[in-house]
Protein backbone atom coordinates (compact mmCIF):
# COMPACT_ATOMS: atom_id res chain seq x y z
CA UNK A 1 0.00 0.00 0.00
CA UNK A 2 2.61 3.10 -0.88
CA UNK A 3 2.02 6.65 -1.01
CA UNK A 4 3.08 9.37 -2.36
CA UNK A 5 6.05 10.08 0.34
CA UNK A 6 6.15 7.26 2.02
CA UNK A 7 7.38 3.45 1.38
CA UNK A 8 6.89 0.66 3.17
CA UNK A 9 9.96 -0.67 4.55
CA UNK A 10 10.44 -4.62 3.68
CA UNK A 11 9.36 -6.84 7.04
CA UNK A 12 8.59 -10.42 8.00
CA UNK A 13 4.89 -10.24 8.89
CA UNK A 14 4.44 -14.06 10.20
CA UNK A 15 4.52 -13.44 13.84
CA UNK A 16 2.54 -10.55 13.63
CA UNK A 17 -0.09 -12.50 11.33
CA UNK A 18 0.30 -15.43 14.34
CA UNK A 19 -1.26 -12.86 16.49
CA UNK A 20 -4.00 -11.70 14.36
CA UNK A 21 -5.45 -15.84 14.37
CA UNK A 22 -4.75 -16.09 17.75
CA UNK A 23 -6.46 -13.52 18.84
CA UNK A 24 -9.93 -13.76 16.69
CA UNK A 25 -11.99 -14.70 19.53
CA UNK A 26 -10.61 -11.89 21.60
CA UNK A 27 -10.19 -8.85 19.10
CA UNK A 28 -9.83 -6.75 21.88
CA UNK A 29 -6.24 -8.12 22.13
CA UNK A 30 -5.09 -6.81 18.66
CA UNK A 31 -5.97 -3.28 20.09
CA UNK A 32 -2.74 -3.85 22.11
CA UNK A 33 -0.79 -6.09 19.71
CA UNK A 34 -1.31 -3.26 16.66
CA UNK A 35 -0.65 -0.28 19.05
CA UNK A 36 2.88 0.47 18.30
CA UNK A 37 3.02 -0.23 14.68
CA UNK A 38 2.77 1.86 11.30
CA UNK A 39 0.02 0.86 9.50
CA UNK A 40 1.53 1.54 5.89
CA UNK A 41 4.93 -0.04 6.93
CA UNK A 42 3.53 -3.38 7.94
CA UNK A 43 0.36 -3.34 5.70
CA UNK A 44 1.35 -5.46 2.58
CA UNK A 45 3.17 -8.04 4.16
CA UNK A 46 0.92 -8.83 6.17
CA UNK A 47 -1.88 -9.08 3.84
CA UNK A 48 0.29 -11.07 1.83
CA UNK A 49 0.84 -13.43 5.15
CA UNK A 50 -2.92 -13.57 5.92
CA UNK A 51 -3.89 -14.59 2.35
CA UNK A 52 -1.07 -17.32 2.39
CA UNK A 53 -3.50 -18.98 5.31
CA UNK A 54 -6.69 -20.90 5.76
CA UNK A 55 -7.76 -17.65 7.74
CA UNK A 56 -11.73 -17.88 8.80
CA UNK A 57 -13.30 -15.49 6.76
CA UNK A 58 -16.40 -14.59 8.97
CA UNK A 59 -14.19 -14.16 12.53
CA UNK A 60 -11.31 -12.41 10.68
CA UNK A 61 -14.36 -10.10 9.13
CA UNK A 62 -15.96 -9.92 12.81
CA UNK A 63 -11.88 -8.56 14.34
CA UNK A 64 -11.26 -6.38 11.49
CA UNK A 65 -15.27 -3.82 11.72
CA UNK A 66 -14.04 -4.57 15.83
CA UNK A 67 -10.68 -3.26 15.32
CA UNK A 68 -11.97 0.02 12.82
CA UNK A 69 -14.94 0.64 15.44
CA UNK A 70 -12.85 0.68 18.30
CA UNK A 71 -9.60 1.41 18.02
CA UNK A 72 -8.64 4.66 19.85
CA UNK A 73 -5.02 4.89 17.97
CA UNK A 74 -5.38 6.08 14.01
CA UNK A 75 -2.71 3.43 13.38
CA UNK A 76 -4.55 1.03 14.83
CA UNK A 77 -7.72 1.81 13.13
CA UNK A 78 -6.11 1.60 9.81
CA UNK A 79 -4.70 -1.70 10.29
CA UNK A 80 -8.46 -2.16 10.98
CA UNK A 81 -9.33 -1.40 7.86
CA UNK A 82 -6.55 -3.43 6.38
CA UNK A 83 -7.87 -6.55 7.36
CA UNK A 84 -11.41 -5.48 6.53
CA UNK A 85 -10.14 -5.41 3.14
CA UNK A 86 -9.50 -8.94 2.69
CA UNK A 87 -12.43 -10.08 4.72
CA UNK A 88 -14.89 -7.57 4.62
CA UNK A 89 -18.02 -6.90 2.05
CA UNK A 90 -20.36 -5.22 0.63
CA UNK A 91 -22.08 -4.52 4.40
CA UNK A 92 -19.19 -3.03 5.00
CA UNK A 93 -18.83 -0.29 2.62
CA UNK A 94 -21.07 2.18 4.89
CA UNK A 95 -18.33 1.72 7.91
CA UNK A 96 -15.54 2.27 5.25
CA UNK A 97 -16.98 5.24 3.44
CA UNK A 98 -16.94 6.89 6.90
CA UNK A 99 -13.63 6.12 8.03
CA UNK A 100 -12.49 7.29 4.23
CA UNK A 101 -13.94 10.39 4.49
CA UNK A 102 -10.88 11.17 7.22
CA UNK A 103 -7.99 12.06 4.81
CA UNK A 104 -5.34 10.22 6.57
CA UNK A 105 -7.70 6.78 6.24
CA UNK A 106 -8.91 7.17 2.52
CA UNK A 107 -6.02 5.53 1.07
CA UNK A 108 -6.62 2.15 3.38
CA UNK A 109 -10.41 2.67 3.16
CA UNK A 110 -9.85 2.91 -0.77
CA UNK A 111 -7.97 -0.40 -1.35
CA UNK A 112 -10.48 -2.29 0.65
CA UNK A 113 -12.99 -1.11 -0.86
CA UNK A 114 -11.52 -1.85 -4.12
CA UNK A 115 -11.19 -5.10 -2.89
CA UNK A 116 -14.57 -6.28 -1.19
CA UNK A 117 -16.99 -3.73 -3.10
CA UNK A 118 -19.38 -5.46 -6.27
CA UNK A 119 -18.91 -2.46 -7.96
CA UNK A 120 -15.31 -1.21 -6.49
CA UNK A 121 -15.20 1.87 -9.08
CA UNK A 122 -18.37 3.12 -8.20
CA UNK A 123 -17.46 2.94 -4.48
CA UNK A 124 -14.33 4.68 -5.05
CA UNK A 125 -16.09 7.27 -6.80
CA UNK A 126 -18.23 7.93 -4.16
CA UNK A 127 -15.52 8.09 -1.50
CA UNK A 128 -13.76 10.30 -4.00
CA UNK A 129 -16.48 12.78 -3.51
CA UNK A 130 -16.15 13.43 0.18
CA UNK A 131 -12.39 14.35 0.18
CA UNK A 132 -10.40 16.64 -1.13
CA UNK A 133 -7.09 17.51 -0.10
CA UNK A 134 -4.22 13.52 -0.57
CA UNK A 135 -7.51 11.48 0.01
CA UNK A 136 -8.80 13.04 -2.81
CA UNK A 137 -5.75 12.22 -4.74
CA UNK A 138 -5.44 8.94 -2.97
CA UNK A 139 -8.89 7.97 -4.38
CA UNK A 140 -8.91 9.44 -8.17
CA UNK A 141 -5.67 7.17 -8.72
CA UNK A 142 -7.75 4.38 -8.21
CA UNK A 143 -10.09 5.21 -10.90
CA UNK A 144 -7.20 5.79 -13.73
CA UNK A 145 -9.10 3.95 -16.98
CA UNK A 146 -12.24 4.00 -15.83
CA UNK A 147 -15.14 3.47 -18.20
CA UNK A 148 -18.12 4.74 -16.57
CA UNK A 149 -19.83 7.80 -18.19
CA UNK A 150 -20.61 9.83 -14.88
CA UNK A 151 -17.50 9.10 -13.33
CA UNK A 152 -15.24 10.45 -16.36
CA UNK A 153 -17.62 13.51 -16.75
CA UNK A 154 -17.04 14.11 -12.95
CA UNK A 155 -13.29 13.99 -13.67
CA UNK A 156 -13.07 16.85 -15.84
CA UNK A 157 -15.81 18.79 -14.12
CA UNK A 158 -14.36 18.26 -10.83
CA UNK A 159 -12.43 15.34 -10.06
CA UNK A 160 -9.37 16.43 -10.52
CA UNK A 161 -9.07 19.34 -8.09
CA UNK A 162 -7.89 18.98 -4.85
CA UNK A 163 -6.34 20.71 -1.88
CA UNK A 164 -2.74 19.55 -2.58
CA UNK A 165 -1.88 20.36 -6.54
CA UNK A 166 -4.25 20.01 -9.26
CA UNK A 167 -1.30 18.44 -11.13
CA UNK A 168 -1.33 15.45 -9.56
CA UNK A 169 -4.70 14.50 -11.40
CA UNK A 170 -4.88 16.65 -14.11
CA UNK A 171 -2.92 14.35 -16.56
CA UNK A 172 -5.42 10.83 -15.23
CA UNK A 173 -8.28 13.46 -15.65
CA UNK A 174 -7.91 14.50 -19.45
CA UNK A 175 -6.59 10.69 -20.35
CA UNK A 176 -9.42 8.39 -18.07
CA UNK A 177 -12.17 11.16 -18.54
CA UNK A 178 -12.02 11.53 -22.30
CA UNK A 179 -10.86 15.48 -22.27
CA UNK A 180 -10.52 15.81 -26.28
CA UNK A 181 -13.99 13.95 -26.95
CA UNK A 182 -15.82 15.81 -24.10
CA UNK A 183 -14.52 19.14 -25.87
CA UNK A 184 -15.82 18.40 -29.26
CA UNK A 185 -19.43 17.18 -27.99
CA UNK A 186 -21.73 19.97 -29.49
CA UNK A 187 -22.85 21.00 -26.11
CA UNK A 188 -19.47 21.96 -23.97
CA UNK A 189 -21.20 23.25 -21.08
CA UNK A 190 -20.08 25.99 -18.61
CA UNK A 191 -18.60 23.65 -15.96
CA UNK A 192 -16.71 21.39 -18.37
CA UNK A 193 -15.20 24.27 -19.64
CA UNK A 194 -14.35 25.78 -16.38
CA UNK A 195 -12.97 22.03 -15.84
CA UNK A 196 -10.82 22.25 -18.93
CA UNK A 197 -9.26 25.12 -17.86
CA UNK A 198 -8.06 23.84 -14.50
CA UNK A 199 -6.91 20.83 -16.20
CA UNK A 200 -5.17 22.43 -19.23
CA UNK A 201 -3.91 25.04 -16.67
CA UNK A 202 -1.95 22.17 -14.66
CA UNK A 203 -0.66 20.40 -17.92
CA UNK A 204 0.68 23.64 -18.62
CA UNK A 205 2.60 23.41 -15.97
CA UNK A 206 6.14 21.32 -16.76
CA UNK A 207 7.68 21.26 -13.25
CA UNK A 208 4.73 19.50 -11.66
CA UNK A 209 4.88 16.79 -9.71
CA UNK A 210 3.54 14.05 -12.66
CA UNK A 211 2.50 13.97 -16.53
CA UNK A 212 2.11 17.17 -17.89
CA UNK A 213 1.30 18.33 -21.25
CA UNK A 214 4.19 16.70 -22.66
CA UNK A 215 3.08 13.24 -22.18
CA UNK A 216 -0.62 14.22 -23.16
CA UNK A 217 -0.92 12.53 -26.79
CA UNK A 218 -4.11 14.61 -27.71
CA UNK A 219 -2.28 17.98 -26.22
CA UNK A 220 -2.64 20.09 -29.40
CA UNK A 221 -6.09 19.57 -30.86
CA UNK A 222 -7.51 19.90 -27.37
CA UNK A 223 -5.10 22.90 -27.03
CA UNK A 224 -6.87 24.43 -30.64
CA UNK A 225 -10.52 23.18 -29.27
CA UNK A 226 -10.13 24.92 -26.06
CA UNK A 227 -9.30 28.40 -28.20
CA UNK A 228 -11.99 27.80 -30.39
CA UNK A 229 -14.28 27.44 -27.13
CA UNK A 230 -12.80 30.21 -25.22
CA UNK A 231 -13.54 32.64 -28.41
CA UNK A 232 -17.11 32.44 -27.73
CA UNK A 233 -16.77 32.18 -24.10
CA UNK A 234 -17.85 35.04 -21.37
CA UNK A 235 -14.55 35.67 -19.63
CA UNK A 236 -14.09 33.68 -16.22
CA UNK A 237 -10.73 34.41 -13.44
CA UNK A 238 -9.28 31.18 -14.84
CA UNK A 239 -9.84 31.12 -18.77
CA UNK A 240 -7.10 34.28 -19.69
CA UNK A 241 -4.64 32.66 -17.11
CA UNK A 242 -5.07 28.96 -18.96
CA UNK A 243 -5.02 30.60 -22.33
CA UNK A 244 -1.46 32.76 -21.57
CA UNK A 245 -0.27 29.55 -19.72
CA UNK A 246 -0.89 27.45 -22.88
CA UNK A 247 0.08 31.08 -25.58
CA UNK A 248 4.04 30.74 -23.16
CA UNK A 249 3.78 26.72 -24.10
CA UNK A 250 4.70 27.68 -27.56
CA UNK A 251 7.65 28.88 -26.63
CA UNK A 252 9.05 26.08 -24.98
CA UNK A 253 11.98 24.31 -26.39
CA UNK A 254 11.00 21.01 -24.51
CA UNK A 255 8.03 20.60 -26.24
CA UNK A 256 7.63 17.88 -29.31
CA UNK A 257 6.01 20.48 -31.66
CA UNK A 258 4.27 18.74 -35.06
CA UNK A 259 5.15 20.46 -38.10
CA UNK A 260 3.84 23.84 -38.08
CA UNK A 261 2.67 24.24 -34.51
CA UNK A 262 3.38 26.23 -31.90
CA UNK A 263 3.12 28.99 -34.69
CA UNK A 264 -0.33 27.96 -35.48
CA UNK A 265 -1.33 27.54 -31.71
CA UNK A 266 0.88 30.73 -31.06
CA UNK A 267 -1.29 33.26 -33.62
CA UNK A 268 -4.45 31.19 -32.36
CA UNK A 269 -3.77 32.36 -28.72
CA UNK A 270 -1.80 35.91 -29.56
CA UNK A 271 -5.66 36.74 -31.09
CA UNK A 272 -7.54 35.30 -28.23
CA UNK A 273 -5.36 37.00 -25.74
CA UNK A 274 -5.53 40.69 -27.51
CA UNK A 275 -9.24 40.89 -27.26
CA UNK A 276 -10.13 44.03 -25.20
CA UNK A 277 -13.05 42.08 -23.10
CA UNK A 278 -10.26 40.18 -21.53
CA UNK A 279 -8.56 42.90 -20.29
CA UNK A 280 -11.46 44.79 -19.56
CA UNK A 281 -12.94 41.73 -17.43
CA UNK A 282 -9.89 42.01 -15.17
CA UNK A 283 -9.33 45.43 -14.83
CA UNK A 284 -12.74 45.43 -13.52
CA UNK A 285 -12.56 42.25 -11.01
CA UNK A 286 -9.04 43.90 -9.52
CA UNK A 287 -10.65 47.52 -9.14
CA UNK A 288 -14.77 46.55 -7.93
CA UNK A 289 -14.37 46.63 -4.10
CA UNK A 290 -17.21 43.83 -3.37
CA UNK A 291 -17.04 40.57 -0.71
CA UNK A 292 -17.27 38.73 -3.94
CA UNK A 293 -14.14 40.64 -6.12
CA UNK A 294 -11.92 41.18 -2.95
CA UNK A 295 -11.80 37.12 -2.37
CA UNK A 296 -10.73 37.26 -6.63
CA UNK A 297 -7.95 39.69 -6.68
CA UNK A 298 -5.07 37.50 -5.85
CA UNK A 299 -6.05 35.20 -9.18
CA UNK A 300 -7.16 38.49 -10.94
CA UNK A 301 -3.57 40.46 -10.01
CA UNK A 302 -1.80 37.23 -10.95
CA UNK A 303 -3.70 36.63 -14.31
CA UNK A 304 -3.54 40.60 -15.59
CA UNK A 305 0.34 40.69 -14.83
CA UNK A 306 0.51 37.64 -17.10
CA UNK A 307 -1.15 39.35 -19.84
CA UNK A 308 0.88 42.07 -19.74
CA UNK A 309 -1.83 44.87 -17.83
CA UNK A 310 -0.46 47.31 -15.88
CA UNK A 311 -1.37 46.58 -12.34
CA UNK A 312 1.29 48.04 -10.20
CA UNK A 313 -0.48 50.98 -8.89
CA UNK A 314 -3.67 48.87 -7.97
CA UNK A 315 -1.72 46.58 -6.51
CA UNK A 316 0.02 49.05 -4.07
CA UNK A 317 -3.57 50.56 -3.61
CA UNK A 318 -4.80 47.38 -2.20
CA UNK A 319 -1.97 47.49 -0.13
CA UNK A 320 -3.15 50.31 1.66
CA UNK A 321 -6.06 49.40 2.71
CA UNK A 322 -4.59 45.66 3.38
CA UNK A 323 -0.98 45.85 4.60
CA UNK A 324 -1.36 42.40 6.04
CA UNK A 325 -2.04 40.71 2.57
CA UNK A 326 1.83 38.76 2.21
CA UNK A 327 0.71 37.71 -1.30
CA UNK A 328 0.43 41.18 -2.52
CA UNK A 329 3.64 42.12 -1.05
CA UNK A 330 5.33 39.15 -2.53
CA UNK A 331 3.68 40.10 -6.39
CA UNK A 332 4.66 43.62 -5.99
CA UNK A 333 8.09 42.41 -4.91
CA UNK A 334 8.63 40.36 -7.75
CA UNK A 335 6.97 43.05 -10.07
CA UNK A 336 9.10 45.57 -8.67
CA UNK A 337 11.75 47.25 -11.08
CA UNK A 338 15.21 49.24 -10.07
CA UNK A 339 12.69 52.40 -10.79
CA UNK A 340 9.93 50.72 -8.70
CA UNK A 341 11.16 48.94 -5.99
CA UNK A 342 11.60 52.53 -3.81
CA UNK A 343 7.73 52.88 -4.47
CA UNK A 344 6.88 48.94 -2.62
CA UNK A 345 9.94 50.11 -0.06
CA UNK A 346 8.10 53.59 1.02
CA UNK A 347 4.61 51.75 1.72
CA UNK A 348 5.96 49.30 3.51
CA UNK A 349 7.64 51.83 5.80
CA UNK A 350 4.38 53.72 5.89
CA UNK A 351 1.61 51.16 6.50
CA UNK A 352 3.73 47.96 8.25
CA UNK A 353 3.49 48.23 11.81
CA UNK A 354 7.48 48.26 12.22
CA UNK A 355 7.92 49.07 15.84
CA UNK A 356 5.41 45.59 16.63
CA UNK A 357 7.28 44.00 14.08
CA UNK A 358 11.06 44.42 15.92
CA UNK A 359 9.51 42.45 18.65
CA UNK A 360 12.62 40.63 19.37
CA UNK A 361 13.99 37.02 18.02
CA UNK A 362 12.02 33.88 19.03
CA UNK A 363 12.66 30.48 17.40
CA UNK A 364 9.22 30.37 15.49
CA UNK A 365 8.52 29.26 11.80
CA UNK A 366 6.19 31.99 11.80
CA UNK A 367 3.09 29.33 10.00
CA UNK A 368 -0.23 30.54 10.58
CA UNK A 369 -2.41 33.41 9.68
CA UNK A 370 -1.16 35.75 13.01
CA UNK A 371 2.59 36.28 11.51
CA UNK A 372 0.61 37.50 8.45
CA UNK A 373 2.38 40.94 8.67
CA UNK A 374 5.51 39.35 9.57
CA UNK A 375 5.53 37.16 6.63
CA UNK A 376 4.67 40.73 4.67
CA UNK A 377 8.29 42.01 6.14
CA UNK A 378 10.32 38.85 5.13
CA UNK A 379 9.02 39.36 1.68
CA UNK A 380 9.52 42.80 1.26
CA UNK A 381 13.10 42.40 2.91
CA UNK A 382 14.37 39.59 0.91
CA UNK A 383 14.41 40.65 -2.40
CA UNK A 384 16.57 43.80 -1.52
CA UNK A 385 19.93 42.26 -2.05
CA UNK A 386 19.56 43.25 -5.71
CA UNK A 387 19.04 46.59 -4.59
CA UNK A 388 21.66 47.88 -2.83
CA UNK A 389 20.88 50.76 -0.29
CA UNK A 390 17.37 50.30 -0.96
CA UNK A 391 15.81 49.71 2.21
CA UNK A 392 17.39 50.36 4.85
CA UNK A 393 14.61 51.03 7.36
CA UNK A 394 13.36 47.51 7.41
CA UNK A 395 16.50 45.56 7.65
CA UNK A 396 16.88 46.50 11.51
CA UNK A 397 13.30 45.59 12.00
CA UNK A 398 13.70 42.58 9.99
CA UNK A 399 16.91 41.26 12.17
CA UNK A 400 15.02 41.98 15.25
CA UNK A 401 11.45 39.84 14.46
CA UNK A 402 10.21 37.35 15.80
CA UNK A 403 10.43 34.80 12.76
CA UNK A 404 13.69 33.00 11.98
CA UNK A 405 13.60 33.21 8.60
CA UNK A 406 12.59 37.02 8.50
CA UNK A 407 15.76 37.54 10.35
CA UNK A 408 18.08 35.10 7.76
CA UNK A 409 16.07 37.19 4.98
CA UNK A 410 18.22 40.60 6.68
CA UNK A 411 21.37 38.91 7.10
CA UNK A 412 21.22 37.76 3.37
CA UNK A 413 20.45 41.35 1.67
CA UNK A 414 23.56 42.88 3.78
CA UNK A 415 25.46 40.20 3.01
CA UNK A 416 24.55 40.62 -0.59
CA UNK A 417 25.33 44.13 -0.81
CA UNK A 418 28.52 45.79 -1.54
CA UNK A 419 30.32 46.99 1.38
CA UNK A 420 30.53 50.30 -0.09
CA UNK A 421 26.34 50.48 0.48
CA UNK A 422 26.23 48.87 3.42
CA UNK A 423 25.13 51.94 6.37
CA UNK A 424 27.96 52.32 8.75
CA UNK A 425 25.32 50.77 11.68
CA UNK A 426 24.95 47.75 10.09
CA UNK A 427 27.84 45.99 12.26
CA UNK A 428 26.18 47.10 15.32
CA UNK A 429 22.97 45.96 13.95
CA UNK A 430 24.25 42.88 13.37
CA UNK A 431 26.40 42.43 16.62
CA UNK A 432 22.72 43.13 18.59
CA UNK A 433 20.93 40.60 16.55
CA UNK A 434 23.61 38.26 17.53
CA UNK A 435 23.65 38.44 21.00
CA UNK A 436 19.70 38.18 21.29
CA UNK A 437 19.28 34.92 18.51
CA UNK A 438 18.22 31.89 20.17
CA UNK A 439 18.95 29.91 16.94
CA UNK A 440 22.54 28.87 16.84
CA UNK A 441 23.29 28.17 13.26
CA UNK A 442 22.07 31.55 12.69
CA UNK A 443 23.89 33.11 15.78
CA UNK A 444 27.33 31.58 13.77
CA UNK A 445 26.30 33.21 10.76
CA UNK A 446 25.67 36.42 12.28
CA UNK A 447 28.85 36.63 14.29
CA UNK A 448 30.87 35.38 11.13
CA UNK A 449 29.50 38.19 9.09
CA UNK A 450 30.18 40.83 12.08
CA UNK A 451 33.91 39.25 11.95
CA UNK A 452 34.43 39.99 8.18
């Protein structure tokens, strides 16, 4: 039973199988006997083991739902499921749905399922449905070739997102759910289009984690269908991002072109992409200051920078009014030009609560949504080191927060700097940050740098 990150590790599973039969009149036992194990480390062997015996179906069946129902440990409980997979049935699918519906038990609930189910797909499928972040993923896997008409149109509607990356499905999705038929139907409605966007939007991608568009044998009809569609298609957040995602797939080198694309699929896009509503769509969801728009903008911001629209100033607007929004910071960052950069520097010294922000070193990762304005600093701070003397406000601030890497981000953009632009406090900056960091590898960084 592997995963994505984890493998089982190779082990004898005969005594632990010996304890399983022994104790099938007492299932209560196995509560004890499974509590310090790994469920996916000992899981195939000893299904392997089990099915190498004349095991009794119905008692082994009876330990296994006792096991699942009972178990107090989530390790335990999955082992539970494990051996309700090769004993179990159909009356157990309700019990197994449930426990699925828990991300970390979807995987085990899957396989049995697969295993005991009539109609295993269709089970899957339904489990499928309640998840959504590596369950999700977990499940989908499982339905790779599947033949069944809802289950392929749920695919590309919806199957394939999830809270993890849409790339991990995106390839099964357009291959198992039929994504070039579906597309030339003569009734592509609005939420298998909206599908095929997510889906061609992941392809697009060629660093993800699995198949990408590369590996997609019907990748440039669908890829001329989809422009055909979006030409008569109102404008959505997610069709101009797919279509400049799949317009900068022309230019890859990678890419086994057939004779006479990209330039075909290049002009195709280049058209699509120039139409005014496009532009005028986004311009309008990044500057209409509704519930519904503000929870858009990050997609909107990202989408009009693609195409080329110039955002900057509503960007730094939103800022504002939001100094606490790290993605914005981080886009305007990245945006930011040697003629720009002072502009993102001067609101960031204006609106970021710097005195709060010096709060003095801790040891935390700074995760979660309270070091939201921290995480604005660090990503301000950290691009400066290609800006020498830009800055200089925040990188005292910076080596005297709270979060570790905030204060690493500092000690990079001095170190990064010419000592000709470096302020003539920086070493006592730097001496103070070292005698109050509770981190040592960065304490020896900082004193090495104050030694220079």
């Amino acid at each position: 039973m592997s995963t994505h990150h984890v493998r089982p590790a190779p082990r004898s599973a005969a005594a632990l199988a010996d304890q399983v039969l022994i104790h099938l009149d007492d299932p209560a036992r196995l509560l004890t006997v499974f509590a310090d194990l790994t469920a996916v480390r000992v899981a195939d062997d000893l299904v392997l083991e089990l099915r190498s015996r004349p095991v009794p179906r119905d008692k082994l069946r009876a330990a296994a739902r006792f096991v699942a129902e009972q178990a107090t440990r989530r390790e335990v409980a999955k082992l539970g499921i494990v051996l309700l997979g090769i004993s179990g049935d159909e009356r157990d699918t309700e019990l197994l749905q449930l426990l699925g519906g828990l991300e970390e038990f979807t995987l085990f609930a899957v396989v049995a399922l697969l295993e005991i189910h009539p109609e295993p797909q269709r089970a899957v499928f339904e489990l499928a449905r309640r998840v959504d972040g590596w369950g999700r993923i977990h499940a989908v896997e499982r339905l790779r070739a599947c033949t069944d008409p809802e289950i392929k149109a749920w695919l590309l509607r919806e199957g394939f997102r999830n809270g993890v990356l849409d790339e991990y499905l995106a390839y099964l999705a357009a291959t198992t759910g039929g994504l070039y038929e579906a597309l030339h139907a003569d009734d592509v409605d609005e939420t298998l289009l909206n599908g095929a966007t997510g889906i061609l939007l992941a392809l697009a991608n060629l660093r993800g984690p699995t198949a990408d568009m590369r590996s997609y044998d019907d990748a440039v009809p669908v890829m001329h269908r989809y422009a055909e569609l979006l030409d008569q298609a109102a404008p959505t957040l997610g069709r101009p991002c797919a279509a400049q995602a799949l317009r900068d797939l022309c230019d890859e080198a990678g890419f086994e072109w057939p004779d006479g694309e990209p330039a075909r699929l290049a002009a195709c896009y280049d058209a699509l992409l120039s139409r005014p509503r496009w532009r005028e769509f986004l311009l309008d969801e990044l500057t209409r200051d509704t519930p519904e728009h503000r929870g858009h903008f990050h997609t909107a911001l990202s989408c009009a920078s693609r195409l080329g629209l110039d955002v900057f100033a509503i960007a730094l607007d939103r800022l504002r009014t939001g100094r606490a929004d790290a993605f914005i910071w981080q886009w305007a960052m990245d945006e930011a030009d040697a003629t720009t950069v002072g502009q993102v520097v001067a609101l960031a010294e204006t609106v970021l609560p710097l005195a709060d922000l010096a709060s003095g070193p801790t040891e935390s990762l700074g995760l979660g949504r309270r070091f939201a304005l921290d995480m604005a600093l660090e990503f301000v701070v950290r691009p400066l080191g290609d800006y020498p003397g830009v800055g200089l406000a925040l990188l005292p601030v910076a080596l005297a927060n709270r979060v570790i890497r905030c204060r690493r981000a500092a000690l990079g953009v001095l170190g990064a700097w010419p000592p000709e632009h470096r302020p003539p406090e920086a070493r006592a900056w730097i001496a103070t940050a070292a005698e109050r960091e509770p981190d040592a590898g960065l304490r020896r960084e900082l004193l090495a740098f104050a030694a220079e």
